[in-house]
C-alpha atoms as a PDB file:
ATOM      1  CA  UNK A   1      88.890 107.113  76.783  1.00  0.00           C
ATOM      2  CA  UNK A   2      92.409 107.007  77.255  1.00  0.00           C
ATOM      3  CA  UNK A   3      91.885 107.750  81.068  1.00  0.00           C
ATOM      4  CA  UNK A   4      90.709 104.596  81.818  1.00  0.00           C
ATOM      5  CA  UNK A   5      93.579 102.945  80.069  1.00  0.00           C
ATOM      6  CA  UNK A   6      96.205 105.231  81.676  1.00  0.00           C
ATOM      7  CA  UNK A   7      94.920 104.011  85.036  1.00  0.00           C
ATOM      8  CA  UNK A   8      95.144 100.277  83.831  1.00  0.00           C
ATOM      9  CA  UNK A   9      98.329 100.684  82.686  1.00  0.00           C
ATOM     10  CA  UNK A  10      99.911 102.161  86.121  1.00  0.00           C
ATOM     11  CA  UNK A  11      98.075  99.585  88.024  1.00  0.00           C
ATOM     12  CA  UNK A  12      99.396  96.429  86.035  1.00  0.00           C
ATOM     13  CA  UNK A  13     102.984  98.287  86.341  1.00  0.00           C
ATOM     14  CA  UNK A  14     101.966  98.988  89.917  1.00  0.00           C
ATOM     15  CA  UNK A  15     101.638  95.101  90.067  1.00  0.00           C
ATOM     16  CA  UNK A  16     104.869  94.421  88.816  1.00  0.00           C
ATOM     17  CA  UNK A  17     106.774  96.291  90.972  1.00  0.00           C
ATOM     18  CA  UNK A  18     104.776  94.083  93.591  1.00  0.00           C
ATOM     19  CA  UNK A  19     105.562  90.909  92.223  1.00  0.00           C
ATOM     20  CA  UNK A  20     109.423  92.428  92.304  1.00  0.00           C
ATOM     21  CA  UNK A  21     109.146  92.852  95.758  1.00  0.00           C
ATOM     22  CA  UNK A  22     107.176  89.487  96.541  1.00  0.00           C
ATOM     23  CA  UNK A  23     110.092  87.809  94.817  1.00  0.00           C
ATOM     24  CA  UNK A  24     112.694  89.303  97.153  1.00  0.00           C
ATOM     25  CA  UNK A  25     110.567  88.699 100.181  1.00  0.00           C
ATOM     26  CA  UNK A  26     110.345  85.001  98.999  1.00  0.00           C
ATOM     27  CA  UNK A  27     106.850  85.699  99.472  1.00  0.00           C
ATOM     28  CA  UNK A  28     104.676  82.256  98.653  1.00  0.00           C
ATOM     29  CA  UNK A  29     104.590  81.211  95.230  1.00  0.00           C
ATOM     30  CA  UNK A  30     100.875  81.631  94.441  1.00  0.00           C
ATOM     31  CA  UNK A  31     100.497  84.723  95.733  1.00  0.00           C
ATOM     32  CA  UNK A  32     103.288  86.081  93.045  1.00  0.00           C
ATOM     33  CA  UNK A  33     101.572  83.783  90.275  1.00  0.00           C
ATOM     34  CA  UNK A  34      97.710  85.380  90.654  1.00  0.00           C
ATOM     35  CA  UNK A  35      99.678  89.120  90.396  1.00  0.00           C
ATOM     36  CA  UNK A  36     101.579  88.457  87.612  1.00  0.00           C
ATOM     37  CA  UNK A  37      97.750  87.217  85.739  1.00  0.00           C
ATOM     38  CA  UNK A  38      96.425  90.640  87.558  1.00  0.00           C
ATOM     39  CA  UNK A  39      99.249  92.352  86.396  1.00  0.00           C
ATOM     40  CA  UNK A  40      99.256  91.079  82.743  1.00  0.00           C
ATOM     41  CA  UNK A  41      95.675  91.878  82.705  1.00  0.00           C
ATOM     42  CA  UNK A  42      95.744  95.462  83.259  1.00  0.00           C
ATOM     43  CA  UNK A  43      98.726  95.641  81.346  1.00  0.00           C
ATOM     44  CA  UNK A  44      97.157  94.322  78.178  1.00  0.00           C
ATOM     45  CA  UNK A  45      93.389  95.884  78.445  1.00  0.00           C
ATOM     46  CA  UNK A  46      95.433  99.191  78.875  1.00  0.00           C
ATOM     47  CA  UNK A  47      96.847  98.635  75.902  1.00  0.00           C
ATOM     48  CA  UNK A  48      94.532  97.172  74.054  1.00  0.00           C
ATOM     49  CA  UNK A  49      92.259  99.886  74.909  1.00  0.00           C
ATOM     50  CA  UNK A  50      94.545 102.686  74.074  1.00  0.00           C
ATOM     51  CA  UNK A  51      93.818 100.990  70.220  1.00  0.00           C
ATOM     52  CA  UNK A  52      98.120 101.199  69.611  1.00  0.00           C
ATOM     53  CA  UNK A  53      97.445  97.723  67.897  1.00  0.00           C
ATOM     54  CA  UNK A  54      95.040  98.888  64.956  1.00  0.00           C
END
């Protein structure tokens, strides 16, 4: 199903360009910690998922 893992992958980089812009906002710092884990997340079960690994 890479479907599902295409959509995982653009939301964990749709994440990081948050935490880019939480960064520049000097937005508070928990709030960019819990998206980078969301980010990092998506990023790796997208990956993971798209079996590049094995």
């Amino acid at each position: 199903m890479t479907g599902l893992s295409t959509i995982l992958i653009v939301v964990g980089l749709f994440l990081l360009g948050g935490i880019y812009s939480f960064v520049k906002q000097q937005m508070p710092k928990g709030l960019i910690v819990l998206l980078s884990i969301g980010a990092a997340m998506c990023l790796t079960a997208g990956v993971l998922r798209l079996d590049v690994w094995s």
